[in-house]
Protein backbone atom coordinates (compact mmCIF):
# COMPACT_ATOMS: atom_id res chain seq x y z
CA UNK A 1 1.05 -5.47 -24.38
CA UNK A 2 3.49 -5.29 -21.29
CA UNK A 3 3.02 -2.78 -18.65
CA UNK A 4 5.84 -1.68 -15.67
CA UNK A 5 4.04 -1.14 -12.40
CA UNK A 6 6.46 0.61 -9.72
CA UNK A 7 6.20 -0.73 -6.24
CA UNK A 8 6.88 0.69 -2.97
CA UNK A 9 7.65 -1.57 -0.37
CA UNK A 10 8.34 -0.96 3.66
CA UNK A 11 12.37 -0.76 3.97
CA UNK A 12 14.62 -2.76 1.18
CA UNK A 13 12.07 -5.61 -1.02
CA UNK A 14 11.93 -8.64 0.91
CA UNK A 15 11.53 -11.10 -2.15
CA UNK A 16 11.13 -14.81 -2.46
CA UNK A 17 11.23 -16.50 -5.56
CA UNK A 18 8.19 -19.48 -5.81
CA UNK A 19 8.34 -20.35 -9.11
CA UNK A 20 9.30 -19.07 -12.61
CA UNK A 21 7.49 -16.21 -12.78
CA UNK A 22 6.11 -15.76 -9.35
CA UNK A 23 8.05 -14.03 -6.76
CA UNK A 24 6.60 -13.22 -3.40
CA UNK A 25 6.80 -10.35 -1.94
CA UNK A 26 6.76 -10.09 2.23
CA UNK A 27 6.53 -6.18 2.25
CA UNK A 28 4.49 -4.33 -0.47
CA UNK A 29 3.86 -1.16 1.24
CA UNK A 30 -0.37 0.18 -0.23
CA UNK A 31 -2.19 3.39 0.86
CA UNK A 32 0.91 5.30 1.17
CA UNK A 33 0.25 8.30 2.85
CA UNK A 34 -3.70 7.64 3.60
CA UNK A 35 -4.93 6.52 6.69
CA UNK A 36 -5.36 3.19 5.73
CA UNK A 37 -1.50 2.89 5.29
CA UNK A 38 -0.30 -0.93 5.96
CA UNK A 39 2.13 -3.68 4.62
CA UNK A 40 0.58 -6.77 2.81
CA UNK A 41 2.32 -9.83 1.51
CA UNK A 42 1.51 -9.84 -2.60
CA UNK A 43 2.25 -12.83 -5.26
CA UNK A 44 3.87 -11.06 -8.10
CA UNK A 45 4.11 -12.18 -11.65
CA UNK A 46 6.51 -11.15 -14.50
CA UNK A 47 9.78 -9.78 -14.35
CA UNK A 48 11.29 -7.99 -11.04
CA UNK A 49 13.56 -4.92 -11.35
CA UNK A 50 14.79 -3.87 -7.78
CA UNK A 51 16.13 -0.63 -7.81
CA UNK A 52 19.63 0.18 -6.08
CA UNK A 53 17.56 3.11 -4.09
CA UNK A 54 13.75 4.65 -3.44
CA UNK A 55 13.24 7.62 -5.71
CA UNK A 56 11.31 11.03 -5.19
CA UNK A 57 8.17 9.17 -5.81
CA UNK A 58 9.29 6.15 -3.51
CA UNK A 59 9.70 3.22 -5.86
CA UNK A 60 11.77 0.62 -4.83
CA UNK A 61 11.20 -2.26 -7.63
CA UNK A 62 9.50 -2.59 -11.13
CA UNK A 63 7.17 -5.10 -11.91
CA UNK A 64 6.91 -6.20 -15.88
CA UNK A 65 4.03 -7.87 -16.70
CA UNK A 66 1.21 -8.80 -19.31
CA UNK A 67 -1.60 -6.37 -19.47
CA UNK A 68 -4.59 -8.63 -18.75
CA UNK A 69 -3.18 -9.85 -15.81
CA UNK A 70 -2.27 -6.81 -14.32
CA UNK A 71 -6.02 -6.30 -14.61
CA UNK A 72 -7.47 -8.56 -13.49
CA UNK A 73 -5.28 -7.65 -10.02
CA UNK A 74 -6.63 -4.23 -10.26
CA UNK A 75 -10.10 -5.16 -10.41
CA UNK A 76 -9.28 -7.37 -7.10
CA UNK A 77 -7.48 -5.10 -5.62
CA UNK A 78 -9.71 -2.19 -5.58
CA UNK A 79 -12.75 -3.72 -5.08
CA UNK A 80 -14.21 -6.49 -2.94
CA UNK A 81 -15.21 -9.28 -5.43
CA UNK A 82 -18.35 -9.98 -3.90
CA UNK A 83 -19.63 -6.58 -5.81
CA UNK A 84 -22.34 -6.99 -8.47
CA UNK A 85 -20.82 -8.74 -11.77
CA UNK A 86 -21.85 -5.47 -13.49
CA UNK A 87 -20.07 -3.52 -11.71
CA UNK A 88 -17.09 -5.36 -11.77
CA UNK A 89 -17.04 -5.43 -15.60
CA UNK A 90 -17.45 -1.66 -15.80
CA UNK A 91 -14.42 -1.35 -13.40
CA UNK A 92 -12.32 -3.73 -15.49
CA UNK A 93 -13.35 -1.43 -18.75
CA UNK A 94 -12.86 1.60 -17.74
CA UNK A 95 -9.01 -0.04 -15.76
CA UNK A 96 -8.14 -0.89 -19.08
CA UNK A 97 -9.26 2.33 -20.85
CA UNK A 98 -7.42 4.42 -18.33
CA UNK A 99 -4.01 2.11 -18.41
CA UNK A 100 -3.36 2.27 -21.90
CA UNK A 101 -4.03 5.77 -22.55
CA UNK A 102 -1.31 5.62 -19.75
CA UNK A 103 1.17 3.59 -21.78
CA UNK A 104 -0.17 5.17 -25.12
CA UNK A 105 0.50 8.50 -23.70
CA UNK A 106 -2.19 9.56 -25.07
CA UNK A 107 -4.15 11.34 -22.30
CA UNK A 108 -3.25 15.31 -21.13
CA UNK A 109 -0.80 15.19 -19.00
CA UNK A 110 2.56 17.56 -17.57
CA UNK A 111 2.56 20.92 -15.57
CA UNK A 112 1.19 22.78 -17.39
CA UNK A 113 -0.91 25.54 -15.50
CA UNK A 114 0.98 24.24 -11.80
CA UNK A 115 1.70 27.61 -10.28
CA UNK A 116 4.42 28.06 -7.65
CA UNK A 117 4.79 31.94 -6.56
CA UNK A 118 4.76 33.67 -3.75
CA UNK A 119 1.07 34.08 -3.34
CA UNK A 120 0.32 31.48 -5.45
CA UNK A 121 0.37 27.45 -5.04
CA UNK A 122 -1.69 25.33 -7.66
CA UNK A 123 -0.70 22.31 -8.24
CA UNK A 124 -1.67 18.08 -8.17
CA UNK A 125 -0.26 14.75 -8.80
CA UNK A 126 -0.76 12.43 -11.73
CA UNK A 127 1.38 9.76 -13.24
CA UNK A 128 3.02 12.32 -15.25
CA UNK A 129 5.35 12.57 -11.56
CA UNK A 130 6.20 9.11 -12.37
CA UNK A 131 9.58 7.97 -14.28
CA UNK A 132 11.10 4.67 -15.49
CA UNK A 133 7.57 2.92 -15.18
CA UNK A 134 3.81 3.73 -16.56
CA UNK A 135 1.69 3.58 -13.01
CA UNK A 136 2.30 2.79 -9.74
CA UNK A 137 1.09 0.17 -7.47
CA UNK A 138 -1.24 2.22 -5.16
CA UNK A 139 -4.33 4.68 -4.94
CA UNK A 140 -2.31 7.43 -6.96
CA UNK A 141 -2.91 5.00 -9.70
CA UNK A 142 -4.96 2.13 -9.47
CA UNK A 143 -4.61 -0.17 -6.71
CA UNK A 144 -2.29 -3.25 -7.25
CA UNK A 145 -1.79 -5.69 -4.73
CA UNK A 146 -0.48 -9.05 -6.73
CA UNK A 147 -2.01 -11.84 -7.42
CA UNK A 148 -3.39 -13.15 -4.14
CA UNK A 149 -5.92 -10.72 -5.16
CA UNK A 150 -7.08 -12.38 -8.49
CA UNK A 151 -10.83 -13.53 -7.54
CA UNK A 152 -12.91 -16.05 -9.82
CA UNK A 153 -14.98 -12.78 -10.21
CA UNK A 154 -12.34 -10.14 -10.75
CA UNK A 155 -10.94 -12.89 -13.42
CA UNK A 156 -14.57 -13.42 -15.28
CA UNK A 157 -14.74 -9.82 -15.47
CA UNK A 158 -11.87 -9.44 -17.43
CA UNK A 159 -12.68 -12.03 -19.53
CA UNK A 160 -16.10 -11.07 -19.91
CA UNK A 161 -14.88 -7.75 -21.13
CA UNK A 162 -11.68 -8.72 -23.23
CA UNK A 163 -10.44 -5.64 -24.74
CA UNK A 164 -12.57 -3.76 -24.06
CA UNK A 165 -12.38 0.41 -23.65
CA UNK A 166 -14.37 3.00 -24.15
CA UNK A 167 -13.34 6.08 -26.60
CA UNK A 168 -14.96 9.42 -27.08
CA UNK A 169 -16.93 10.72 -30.05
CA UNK A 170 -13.29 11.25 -31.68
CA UNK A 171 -12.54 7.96 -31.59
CA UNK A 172 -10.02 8.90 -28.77
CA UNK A 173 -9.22 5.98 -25.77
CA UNK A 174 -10.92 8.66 -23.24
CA UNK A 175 -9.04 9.09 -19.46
CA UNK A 176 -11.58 7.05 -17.01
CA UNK A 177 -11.21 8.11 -13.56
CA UNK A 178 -13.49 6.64 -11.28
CA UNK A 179 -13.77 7.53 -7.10
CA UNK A 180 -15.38 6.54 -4.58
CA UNK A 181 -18.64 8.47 -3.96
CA UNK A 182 -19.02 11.61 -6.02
CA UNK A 183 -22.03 13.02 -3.39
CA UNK A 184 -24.96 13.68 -6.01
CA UNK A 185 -22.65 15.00 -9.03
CA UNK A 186 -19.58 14.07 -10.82
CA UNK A 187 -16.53 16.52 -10.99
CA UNK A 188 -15.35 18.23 -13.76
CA UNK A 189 -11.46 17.06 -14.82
CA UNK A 190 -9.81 20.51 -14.61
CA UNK A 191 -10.97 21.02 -10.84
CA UNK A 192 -8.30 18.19 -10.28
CA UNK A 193 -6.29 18.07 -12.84
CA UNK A 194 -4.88 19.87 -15.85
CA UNK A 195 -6.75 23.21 -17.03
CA UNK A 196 -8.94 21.04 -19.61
CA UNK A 197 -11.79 18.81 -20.32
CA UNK A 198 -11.24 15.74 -22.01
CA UNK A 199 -13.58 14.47 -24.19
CA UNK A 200 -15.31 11.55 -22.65
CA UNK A 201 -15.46 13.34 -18.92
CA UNK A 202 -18.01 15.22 -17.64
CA UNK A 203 -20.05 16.00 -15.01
CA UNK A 204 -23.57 14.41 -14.20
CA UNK A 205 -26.05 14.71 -11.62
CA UNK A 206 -26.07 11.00 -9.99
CA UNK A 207 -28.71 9.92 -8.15
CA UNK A 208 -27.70 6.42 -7.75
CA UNK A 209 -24.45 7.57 -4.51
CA UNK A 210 -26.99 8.52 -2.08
CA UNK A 211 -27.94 5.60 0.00
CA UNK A 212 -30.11 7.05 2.63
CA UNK A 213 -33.10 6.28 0.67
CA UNK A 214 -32.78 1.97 1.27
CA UNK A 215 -33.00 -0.01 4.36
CA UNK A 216 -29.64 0.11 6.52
CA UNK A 217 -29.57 -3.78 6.38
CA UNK A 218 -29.25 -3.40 2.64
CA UNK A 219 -27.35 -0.44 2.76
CA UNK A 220 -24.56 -1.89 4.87
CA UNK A 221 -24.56 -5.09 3.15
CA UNK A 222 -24.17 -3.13 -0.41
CA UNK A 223 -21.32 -1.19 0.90
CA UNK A 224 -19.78 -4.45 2.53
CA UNK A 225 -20.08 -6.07 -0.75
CA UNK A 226 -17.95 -3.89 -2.53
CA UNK A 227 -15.72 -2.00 -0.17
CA UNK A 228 -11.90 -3.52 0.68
CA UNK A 229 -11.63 -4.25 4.21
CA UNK A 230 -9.53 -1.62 5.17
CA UNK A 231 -11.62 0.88 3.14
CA UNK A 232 -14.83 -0.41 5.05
CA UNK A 233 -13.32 -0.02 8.12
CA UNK A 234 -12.74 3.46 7.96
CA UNK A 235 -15.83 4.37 6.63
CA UNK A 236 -18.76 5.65 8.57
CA UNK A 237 -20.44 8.57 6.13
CA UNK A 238 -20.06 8.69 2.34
CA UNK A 239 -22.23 10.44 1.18
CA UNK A 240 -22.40 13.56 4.29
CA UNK A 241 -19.61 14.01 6.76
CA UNK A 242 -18.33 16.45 9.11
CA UNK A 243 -14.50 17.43 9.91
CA UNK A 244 -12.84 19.59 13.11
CA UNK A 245 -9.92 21.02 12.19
CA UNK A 246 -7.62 22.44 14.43
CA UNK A 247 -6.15 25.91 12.90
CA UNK A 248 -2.50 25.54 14.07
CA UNK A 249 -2.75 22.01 12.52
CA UNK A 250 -3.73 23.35 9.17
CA UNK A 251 -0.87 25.49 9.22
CA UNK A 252 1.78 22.77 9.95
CA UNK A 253 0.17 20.82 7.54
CA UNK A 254 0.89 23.62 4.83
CA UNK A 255 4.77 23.92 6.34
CA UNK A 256 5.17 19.86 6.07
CA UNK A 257 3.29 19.51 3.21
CA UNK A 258 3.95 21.82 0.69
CA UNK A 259 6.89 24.02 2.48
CA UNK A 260 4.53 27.40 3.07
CA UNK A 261 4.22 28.86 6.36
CA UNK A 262 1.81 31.07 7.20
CA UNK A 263 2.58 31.28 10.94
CA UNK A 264 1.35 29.51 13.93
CA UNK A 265 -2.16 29.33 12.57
CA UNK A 266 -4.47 29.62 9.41
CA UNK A 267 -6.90 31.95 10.67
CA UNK A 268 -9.21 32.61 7.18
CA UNK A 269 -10.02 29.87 4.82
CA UNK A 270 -12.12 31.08 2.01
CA UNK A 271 -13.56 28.98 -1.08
CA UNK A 272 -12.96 30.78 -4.26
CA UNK A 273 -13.22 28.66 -6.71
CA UNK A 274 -15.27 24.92 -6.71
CA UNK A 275 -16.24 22.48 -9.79
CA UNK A 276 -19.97 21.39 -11.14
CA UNK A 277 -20.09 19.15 -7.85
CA UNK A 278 -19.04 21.91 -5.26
CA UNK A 279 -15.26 20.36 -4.76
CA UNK A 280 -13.29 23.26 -3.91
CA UNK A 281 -10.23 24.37 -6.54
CA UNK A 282 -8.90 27.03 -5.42
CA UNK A 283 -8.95 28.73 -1.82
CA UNK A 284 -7.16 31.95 -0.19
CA UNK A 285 -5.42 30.73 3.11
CA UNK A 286 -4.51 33.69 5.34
CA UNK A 287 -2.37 33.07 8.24
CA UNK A 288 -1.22 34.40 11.61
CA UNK A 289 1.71 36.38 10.18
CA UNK A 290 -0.17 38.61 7.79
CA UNK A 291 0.21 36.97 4.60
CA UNK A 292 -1.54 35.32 2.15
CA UNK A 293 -1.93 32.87 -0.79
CA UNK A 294 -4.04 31.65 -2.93
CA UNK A 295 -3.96 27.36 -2.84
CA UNK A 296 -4.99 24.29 -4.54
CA UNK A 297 -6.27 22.13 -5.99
CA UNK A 298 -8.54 19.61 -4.87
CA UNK A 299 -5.95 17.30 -3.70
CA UNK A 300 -3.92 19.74 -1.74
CA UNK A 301 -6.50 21.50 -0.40
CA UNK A 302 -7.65 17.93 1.39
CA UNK A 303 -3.83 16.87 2.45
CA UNK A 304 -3.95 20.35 4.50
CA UNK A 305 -6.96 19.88 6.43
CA UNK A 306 -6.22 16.12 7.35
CA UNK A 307 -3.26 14.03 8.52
CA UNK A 308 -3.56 11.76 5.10
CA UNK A 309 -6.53 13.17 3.63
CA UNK A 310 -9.64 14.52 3.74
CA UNK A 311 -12.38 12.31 2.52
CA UNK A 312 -12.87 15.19 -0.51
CA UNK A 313 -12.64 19.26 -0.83
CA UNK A 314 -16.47 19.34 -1.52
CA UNK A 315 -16.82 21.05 1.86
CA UNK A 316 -18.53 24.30 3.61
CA UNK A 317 -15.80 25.88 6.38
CA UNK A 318 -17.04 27.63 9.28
CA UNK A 319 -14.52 29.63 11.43
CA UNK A 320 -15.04 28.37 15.16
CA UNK A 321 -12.66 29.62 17.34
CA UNK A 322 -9.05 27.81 17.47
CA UNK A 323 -10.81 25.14 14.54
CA UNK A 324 -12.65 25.34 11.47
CA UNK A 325 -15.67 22.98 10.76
CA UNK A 326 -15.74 21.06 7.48
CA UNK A 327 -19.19 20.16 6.83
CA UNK A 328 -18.95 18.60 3.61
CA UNK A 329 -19.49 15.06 1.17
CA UNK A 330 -18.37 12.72 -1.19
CA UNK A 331 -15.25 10.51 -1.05
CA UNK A 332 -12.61 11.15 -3.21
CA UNK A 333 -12.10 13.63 -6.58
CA UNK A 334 -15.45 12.81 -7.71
CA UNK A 335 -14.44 12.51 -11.49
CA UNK A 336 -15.81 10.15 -13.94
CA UNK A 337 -17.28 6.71 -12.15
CA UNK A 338 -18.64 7.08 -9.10
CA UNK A 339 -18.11 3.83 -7.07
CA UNK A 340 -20.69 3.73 -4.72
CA UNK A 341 -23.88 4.65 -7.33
CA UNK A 342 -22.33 2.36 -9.92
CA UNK A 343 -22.21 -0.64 -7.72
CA UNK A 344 -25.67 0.10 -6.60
CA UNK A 345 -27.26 0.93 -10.44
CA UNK A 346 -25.43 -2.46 -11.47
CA UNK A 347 -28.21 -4.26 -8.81
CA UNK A 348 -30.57 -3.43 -12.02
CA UNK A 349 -28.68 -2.20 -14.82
CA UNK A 350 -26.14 -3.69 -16.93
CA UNK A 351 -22.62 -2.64 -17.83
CA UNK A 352 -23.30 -0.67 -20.59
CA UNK A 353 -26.33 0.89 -18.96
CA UNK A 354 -23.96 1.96 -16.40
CA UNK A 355 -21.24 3.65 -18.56
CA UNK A 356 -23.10 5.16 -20.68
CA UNK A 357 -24.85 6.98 -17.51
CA UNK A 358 -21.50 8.24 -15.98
CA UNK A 359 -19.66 9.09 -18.92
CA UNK A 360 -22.16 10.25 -21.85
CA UNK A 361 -21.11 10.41 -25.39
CA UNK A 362 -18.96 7.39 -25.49
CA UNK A 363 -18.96 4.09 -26.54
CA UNK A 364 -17.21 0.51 -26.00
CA UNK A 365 -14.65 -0.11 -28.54
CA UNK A 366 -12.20 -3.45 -28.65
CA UNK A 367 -8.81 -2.20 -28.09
CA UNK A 368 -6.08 -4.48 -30.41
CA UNK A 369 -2.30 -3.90 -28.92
């Protein structure tokens, strides 16, 4: 099975051809829009499609390539490959389960239940937004950085794991999302998402995220062993954080963002709707002009209170003054995997162990293209 991964890249593709079927490329552009935004060199394989401009969703070239190999670059791309082999594996089963339900189009996806009105914004992204190609290269998706990023272990753990996905009690290939740290409990799909619950996703209490309870030598060196760089970098608290957010700035975020204004400043932000793990949905925004509106979800709500964004929407707001104070947890949307307790159950439980703990009611099936 062949898969088309759109890339975005900093200005026009700079693109070197090595060898048949290996072109490098000098300006693959990854956390677009994050705070971790940079340009990287990458090694990709397969066909190259350049396109003659940058669409809505910022995609200048298409790579074509064989499944497994695109992979095994995920796995190395989103995490370090000095994580526990049983970690690794799960994140190689569940890349695959979640990419071909992409291609398959089998996993809910559209508008359905977006909301646009004048007191009214609901909406996310998903690769539903994309066109021409079935995921893109970056953190919308899954993370694909070429294959400079193919490690001996990201590569065993494909192998290890060939074909390999996991399908609900319908038989179903089920739509594995996976985060960074969930904060104690996984998030329901429809606080993110579409207004549904696939089968396969739900949420569980997780007691394996919080770290506070091991020695800060280990705990640094656990996080160090799977974290990218870049992601360790900017990483101080997982699992408990706290935000100051400027009022005006909230507001110009809204304007930039999402083309609302609701004056100079937001001065009420009020939770009024938050999933199983306390991520906020839905929230009424009033602003300095009188009006209102009603806003989310999850990913919104964090692009509005951050210059990239915020860590996640499971937060408590306090009005203080010209800011509000975030006082909230978790990285990420919190659905399905969570990164951090996986990598740290795999230190004593296996793959399967691990699955079955984050998504109940499934099993490991051998996928045949």
């Amino acid at each position: 099975m062949k898969i088309k991964v759109g890339i975005v890249t900093a200005g026009r593709p700079d693109l070197q051809l090595l060898s048949e079927g290996r072109t490098l490329l000098r300006n693959q552009l990854i956390g677009k829009d994050f705070h971790w935004e940079r340009t990287i060199q990458s090694i990709l394989p397969g066909e190259i499609e350049i396109l003659p401009q940058a669409g809505a969703d910022g995609v200048t070239l298409i790579n074509t390539l064989e499944l497994e190999e695109y992979l095994a670059m995920v796995v190395g791309s989103e995490m370090n490959p000095a994580a526990p082999t049983e970690f690794l594996k799960c994140h190689a089963i569940l890349s695959r389960s979640w990419v071909v339900g992409k291609i398959l189009r089998c996993h809910n996806e559209g508008d359905a239940g977006k909301i646009e009105t004048a007191d009214t914004h609901i909406g996310w992204d998903d690769t539903a937004d994309h066109h021409g190609f079935h995921v893109c290269a970056d953190d919308h998706c899954q993370r694909y950085q070429g294959r400079n990023e193919i490690s001996p272990e990201a590569a065993d753990a494909i192998r290890h794991t060939a074909g390999m996905i996991l399908t609900g009690r319908n038989g179903d290939i089920i739509d594995a999302r996976f985060s960074k740290c969930c904060a104690g409990r996984s998030e329901l799909f429809s606080t993110c998402w579409q207004d549904s619950e696939p089968e396969g996703i739900e949420s569980v209490e997780d007691k394996w995220c919080d770290l506070s309870n091991i020695p800060a030598t280990s705990r640094r060196t656990l996080l160090a062993s799977i974290l990218k760089d870049y992601d360790a970098m900017t990483t101080e608290d997982l699992f408990r954080w706290e935000e100051r957010v400027d009022k005006a700035f909230a507001a110009s975020r809204l304007r930039e963002c999402f083309g609302i204004d609701l004056g100079e400043r937001i001065e009420k932000a009020k939770s009024i709707l938050r999933g199983k793990s306390g991520r906020i949905a839905l929230m009424k925004l009033t602003g300095t002009n009188g009006k209102e509106i009603n806003f989310g979800k999850e990913l919104h709500i964090r692009r509005i209170f951050s210059h990239s964004h915020l860590k996640s929407s499971a937060f408590d707001i306090y009005d203080d003054g010209d800011t509000f104070l975030l006082r909230g947890k978790g990285w990420g949307h919190g659905v399905g995997l969570c990164q951090i307790g996986a990598a740290n159950m795999a230190l004593s439980h296996t793959c399967e162990d691990i699955l079955a703990y984050y998504f109940p009611n499934t099993r490991i099936t051998i996928f045949t293209s």
